[in-house]
N, C-alpha and C. Protein backbone atom coordinates (compact mmCIF):
# COMPACT_ATOMS: atom_id res chain seq x y z
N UNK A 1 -16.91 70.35 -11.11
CA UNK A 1 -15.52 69.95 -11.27
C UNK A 1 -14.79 70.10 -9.94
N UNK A 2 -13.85 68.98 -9.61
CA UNK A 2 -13.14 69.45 -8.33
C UNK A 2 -11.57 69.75 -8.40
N UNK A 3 -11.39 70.35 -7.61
CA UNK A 3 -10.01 71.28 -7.67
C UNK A 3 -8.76 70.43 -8.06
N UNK A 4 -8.13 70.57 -9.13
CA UNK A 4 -7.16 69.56 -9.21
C UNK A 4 -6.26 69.05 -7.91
N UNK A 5 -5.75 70.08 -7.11
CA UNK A 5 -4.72 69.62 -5.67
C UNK A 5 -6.27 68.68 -5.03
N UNK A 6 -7.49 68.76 -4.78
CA UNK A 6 -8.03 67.93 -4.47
C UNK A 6 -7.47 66.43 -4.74
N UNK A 7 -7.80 66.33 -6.32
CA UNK A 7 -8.02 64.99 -6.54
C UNK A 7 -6.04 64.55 -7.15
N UNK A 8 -5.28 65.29 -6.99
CA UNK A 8 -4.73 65.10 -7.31
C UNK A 8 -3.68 63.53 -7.03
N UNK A 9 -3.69 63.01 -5.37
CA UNK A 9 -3.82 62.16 -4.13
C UNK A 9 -4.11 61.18 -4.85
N UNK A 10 -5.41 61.47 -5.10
CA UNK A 10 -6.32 60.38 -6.02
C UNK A 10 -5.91 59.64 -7.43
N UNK A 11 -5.85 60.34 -7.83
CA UNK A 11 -5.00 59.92 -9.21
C UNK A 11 -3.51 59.32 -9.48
N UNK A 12 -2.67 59.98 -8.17
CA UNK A 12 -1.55 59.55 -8.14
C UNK A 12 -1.68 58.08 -7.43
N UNK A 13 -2.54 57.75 -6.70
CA UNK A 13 -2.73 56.80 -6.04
C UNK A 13 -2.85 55.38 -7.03
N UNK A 14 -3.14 55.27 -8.32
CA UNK A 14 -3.75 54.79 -9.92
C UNK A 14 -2.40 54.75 -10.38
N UNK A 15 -1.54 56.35 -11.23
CA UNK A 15 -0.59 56.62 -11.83
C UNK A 15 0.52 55.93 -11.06
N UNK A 16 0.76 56.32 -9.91
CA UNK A 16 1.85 55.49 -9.22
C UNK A 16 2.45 54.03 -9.27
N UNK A 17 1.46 53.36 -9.87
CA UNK A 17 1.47 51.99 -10.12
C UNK A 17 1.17 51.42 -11.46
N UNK A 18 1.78 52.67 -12.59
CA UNK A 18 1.28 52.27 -14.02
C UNK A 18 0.52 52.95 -14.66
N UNK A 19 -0.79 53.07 -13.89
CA UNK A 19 -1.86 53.46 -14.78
C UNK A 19 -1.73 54.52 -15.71
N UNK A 20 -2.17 54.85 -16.71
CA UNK A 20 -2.22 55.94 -17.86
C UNK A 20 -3.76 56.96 -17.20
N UNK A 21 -3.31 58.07 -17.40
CA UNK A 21 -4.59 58.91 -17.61
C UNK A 21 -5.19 59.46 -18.87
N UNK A 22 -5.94 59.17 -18.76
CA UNK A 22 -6.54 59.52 -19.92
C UNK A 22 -7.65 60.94 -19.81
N UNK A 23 -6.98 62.22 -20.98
CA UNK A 23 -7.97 63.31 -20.51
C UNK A 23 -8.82 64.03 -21.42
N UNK A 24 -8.42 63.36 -22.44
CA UNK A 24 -9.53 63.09 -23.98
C UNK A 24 -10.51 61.71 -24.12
N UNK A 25 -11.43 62.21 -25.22
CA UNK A 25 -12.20 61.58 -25.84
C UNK A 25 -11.43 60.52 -26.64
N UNK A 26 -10.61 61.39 -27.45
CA UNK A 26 -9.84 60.76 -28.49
C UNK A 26 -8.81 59.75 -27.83
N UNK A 27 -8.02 60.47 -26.63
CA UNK A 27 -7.14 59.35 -25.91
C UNK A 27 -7.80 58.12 -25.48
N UNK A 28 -9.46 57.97 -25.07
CA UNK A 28 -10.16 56.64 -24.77
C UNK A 28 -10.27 56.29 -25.85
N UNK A 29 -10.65 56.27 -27.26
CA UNK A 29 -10.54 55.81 -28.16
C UNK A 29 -9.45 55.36 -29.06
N UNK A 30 -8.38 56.00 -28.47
CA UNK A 30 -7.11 55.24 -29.17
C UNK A 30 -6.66 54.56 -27.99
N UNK A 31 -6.63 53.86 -26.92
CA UNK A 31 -6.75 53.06 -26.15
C UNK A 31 -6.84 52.15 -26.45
N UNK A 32 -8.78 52.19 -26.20
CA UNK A 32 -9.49 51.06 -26.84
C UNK A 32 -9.33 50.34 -27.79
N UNK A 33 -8.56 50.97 -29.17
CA UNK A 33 -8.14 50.64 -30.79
C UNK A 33 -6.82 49.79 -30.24
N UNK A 34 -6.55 49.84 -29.22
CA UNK A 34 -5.09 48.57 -29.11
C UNK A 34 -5.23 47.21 -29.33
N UNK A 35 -4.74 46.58 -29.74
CA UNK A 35 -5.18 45.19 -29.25
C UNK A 35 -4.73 44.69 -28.33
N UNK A 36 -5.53 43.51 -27.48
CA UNK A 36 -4.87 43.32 -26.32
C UNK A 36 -6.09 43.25 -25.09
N UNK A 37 -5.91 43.61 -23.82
CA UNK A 37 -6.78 44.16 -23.44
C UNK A 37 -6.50 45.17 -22.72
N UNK A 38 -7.77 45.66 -22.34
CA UNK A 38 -7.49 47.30 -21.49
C UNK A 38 -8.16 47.29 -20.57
N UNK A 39 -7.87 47.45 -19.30
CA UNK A 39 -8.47 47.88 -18.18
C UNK A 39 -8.83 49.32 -18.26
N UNK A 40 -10.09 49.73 -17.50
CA UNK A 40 -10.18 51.04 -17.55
C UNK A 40 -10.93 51.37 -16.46
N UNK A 41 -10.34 52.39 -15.30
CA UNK A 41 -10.70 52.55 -14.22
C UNK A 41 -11.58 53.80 -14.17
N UNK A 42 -12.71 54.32 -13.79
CA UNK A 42 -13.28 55.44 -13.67
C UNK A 42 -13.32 56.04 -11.94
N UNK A 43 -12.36 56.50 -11.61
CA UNK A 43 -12.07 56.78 -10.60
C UNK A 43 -12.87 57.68 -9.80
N UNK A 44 -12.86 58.13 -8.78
CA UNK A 44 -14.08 59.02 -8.24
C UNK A 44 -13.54 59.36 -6.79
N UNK A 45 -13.67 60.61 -6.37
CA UNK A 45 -13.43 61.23 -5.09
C UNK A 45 -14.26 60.38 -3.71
N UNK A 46 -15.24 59.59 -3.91
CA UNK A 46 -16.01 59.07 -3.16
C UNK A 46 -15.34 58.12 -1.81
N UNK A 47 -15.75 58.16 -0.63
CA UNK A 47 -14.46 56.94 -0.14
C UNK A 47 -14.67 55.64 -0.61
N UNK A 48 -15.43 54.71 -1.17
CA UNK A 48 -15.17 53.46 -1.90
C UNK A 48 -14.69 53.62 -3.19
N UNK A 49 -14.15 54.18 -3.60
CA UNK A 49 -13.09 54.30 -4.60
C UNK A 49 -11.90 54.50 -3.57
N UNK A 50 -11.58 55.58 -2.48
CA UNK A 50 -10.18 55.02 -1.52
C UNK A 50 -10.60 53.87 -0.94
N UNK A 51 -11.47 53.37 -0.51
CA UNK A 51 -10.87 51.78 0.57
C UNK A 51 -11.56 51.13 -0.56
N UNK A 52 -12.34 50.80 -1.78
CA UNK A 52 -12.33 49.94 -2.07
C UNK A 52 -11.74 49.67 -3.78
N UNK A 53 -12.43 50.92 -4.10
CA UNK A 53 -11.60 50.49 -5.98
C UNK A 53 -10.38 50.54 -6.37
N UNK A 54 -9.45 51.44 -5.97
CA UNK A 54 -8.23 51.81 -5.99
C UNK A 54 -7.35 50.72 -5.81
N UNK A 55 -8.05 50.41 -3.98
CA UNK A 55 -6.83 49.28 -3.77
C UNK A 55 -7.04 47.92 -4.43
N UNK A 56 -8.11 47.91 -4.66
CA UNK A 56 -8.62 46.21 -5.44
C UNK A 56 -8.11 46.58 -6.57
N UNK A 57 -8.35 47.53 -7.95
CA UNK A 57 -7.62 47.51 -8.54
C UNK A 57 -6.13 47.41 -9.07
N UNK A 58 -5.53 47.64 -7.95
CA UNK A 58 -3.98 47.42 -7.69
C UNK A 58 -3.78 46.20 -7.37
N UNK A 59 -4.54 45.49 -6.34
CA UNK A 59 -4.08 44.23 -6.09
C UNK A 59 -4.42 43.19 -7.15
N UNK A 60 -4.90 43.19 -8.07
CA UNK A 60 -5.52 42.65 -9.17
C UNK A 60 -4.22 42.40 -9.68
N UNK A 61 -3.70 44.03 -10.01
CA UNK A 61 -2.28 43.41 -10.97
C UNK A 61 -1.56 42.65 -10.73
N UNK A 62 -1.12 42.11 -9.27
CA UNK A 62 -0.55 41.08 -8.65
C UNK A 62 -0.56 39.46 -9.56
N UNK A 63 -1.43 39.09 -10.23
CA UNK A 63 -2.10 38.19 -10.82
C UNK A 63 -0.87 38.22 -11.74
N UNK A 64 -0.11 36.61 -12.43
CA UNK A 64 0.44 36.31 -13.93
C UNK A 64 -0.28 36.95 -14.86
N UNK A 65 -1.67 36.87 -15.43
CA UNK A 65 -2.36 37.21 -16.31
C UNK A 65 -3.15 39.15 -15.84
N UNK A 66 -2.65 39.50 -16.65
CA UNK A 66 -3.34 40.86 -16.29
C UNK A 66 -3.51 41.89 -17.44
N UNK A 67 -3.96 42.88 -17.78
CA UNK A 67 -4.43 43.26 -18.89
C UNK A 67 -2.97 44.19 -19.44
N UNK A 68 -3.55 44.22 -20.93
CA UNK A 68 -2.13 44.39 -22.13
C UNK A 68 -1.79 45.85 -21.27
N UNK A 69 -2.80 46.84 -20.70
CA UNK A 69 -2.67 48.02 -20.20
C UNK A 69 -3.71 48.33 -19.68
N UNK A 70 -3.16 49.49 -17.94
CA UNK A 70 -3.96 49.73 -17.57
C UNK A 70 -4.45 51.59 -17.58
N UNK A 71 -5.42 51.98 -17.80
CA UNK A 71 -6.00 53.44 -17.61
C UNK A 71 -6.78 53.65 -16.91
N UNK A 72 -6.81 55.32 -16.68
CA UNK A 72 -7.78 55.81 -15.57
C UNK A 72 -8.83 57.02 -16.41
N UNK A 73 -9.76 57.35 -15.99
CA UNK A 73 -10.51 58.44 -16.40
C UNK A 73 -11.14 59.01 -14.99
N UNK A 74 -10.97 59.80 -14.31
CA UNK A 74 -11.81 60.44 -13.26
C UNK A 74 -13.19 61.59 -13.67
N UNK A 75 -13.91 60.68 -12.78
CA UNK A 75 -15.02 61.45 -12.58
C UNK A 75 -15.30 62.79 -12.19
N UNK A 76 -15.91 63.50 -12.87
CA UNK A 76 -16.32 64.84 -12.00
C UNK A 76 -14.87 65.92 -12.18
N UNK A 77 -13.87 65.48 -13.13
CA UNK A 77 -13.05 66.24 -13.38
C UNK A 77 -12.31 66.30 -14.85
N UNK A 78 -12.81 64.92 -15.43
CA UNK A 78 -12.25 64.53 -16.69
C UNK A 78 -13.46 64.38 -17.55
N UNK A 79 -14.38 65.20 -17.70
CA UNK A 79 -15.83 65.25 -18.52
C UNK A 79 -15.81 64.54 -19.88
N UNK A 80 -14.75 65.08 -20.44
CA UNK A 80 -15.01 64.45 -22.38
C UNK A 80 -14.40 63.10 -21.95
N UNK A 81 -13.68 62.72 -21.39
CA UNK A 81 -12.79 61.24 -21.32
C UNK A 81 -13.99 60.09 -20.28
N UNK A 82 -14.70 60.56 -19.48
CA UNK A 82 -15.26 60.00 -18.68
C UNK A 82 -16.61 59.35 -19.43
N UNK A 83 -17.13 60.56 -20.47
CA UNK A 83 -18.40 60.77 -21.13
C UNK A 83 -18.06 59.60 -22.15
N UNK A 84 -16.75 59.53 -22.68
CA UNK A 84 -16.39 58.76 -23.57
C UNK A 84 -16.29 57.20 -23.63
N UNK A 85 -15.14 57.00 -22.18
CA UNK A 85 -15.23 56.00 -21.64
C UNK A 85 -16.90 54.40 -21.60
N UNK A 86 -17.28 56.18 -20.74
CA UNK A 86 -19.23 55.64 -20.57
C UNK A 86 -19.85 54.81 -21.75
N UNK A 87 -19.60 55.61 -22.90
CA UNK A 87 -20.21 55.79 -24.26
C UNK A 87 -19.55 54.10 -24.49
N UNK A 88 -18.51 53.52 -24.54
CA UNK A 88 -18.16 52.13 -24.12
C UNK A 88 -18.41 50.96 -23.50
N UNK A 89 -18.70 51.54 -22.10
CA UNK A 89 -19.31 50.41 -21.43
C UNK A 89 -21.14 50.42 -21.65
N UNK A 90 -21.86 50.90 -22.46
CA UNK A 90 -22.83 50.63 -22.38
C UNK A 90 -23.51 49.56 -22.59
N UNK A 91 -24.13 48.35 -22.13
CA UNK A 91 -25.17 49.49 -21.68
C UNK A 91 -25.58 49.39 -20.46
N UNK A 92 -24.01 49.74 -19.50
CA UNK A 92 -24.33 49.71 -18.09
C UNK A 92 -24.52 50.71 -17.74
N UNK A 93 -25.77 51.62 -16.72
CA UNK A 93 -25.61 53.19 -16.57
C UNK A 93 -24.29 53.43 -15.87
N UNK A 94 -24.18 54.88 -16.08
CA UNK A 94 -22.77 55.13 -15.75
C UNK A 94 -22.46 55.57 -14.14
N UNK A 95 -21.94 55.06 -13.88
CA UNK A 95 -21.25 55.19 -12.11
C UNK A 95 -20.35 54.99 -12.16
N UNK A 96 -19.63 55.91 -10.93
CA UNK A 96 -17.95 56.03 -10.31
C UNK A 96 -18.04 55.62 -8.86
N UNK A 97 -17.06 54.92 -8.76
CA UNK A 97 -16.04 54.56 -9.49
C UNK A 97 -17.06 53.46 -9.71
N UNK A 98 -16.07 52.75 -11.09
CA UNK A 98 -16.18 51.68 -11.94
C UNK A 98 -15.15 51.33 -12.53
N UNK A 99 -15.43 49.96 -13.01
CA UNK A 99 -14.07 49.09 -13.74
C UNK A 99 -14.89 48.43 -15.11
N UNK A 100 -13.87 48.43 -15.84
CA UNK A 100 -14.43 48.14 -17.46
C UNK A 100 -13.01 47.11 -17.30
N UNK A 101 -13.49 45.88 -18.01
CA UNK A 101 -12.14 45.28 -19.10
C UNK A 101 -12.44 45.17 -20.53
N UNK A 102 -11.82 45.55 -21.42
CA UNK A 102 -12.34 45.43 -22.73
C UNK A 102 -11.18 44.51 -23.43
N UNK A 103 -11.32 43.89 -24.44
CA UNK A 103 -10.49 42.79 -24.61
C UNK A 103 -10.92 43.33 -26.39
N UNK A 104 -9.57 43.52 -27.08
CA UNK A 104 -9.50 44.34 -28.80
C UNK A 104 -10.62 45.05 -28.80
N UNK A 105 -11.25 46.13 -27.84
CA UNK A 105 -11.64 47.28 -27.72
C UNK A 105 -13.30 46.91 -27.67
N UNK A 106 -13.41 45.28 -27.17
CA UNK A 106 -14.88 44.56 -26.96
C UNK A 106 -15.21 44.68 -25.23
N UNK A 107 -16.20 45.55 -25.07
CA UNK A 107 -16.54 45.12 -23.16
C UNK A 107 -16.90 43.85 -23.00
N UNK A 108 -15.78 43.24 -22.12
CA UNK A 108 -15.97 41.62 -21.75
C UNK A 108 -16.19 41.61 -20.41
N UNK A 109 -16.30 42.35 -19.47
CA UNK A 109 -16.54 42.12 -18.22
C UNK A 109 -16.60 43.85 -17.35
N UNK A 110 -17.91 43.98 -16.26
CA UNK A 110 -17.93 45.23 -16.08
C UNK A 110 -17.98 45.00 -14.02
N UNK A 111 -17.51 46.07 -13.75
CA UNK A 111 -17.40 46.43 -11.97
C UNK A 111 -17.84 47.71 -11.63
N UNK A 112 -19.53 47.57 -11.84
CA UNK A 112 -20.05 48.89 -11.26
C UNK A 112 -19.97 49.26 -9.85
N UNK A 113 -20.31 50.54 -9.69
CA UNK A 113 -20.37 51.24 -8.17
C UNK A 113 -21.42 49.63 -6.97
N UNK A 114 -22.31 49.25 -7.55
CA UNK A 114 -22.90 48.36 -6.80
C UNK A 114 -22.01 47.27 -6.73
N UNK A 115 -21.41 46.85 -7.44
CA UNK A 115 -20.30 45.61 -7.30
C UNK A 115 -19.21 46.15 -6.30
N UNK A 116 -18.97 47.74 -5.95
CA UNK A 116 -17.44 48.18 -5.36
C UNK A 116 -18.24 48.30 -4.05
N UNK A 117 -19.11 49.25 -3.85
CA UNK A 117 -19.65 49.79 -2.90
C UNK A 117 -19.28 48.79 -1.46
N UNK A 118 -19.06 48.92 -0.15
CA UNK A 118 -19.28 48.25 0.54
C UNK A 118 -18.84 46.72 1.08
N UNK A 119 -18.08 46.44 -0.65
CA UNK A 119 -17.08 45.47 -0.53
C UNK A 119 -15.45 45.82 -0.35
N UNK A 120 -14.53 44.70 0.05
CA UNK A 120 -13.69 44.69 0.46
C UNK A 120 -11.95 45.28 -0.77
N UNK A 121 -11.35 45.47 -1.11
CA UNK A 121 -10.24 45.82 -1.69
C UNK A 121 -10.12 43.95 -2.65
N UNK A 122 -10.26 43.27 -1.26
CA UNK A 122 -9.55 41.73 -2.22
C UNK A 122 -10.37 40.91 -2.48
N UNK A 123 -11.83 41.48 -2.21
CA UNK A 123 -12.80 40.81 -3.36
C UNK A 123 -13.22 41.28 -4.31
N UNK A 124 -13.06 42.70 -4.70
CA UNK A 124 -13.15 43.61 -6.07
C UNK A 124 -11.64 43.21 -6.72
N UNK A 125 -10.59 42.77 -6.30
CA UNK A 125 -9.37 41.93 -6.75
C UNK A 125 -9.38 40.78 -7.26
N UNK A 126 -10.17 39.89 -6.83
CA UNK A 126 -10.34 38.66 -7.00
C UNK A 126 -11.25 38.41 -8.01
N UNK A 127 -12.54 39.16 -8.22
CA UNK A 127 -13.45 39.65 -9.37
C UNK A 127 -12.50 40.44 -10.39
N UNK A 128 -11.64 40.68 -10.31
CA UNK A 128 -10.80 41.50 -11.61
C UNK A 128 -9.96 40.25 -11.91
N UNK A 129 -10.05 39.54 -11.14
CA UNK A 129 -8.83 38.42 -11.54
C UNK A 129 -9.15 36.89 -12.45
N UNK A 130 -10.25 37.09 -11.60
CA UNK A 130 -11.16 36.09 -12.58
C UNK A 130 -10.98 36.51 -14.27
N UNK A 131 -11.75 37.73 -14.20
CA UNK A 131 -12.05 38.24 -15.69
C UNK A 131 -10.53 37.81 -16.06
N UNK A 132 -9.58 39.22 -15.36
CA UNK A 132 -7.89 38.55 -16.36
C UNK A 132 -7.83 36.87 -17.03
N UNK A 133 -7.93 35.93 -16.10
CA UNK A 133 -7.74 34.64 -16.45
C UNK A 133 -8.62 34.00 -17.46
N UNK A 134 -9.85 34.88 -17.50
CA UNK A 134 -10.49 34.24 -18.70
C UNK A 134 -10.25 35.18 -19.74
N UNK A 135 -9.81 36.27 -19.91
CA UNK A 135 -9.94 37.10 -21.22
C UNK A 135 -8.60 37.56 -21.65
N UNK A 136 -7.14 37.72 -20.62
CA UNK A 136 -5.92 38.09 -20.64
C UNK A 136 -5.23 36.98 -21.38
């Protein structure tokens, strides 16, 4: 687990712009039970989650079409919410950071660590934007 003032930067970086945290099991599951759709970010101390998931995820929202709501679950500090999350997107193995969209609590489109890794902020944006326009 890492020190909350650690990741705290981190999270506000997500929250600052909307996002919900989520720090239950039960809170990802009453999420998910919305209708609509839900973004769901699995955030991670790693630096491609700062230069690449974070900010692509933000610039995404920029888009007309964007999801009914957005959440976060962090890795390596949010265990039951993260574990939960996972338990959702399967059956992709689980890596942080990652992006889920679920559309009335169905996974319609996924942004694993290999999709973030190494790419840019506004092409992990542009891949979130797509999905919005077909599923938002």
């Amino acid at each position: 687990m890492y020190p909350a003032e650690l990741v705290k930067p981190m999270r506000e970086h997500l929250t600052q712009v909307g996002f919900e945290e989520l720090y239950s099991a039960e809170a990802v599951d009453a999420a998910l039970a919305k209708s609509g759709t839900t973004l769901i970010v699995v955030n991670s101390v790693c630096g491609c989650a700062a230069a690449n998931a974070r900010p692509g995820a933000i610039q995404s929202l920029q888009n007309d079409k964007r999801p009914t709501q957005t959440v976060t679950v962090f890795a390596g500090v949010d265990k039951e919410a993260v574990d939960k999350a996972r338990e959702h997107m399967i059956p992709f193995p689980p890596s942080s950071p990652c992006m889920a969209l679920f559309k009335d609590g169905e996974l319609v489109h996924m942004l694993e660590r290999h999709h973030i890794e190494g790419r840019p902020a506004e092409l992990i944006a542009e891949n979130l934007i797509n999905a919005y326009n077909e599923y938002c």
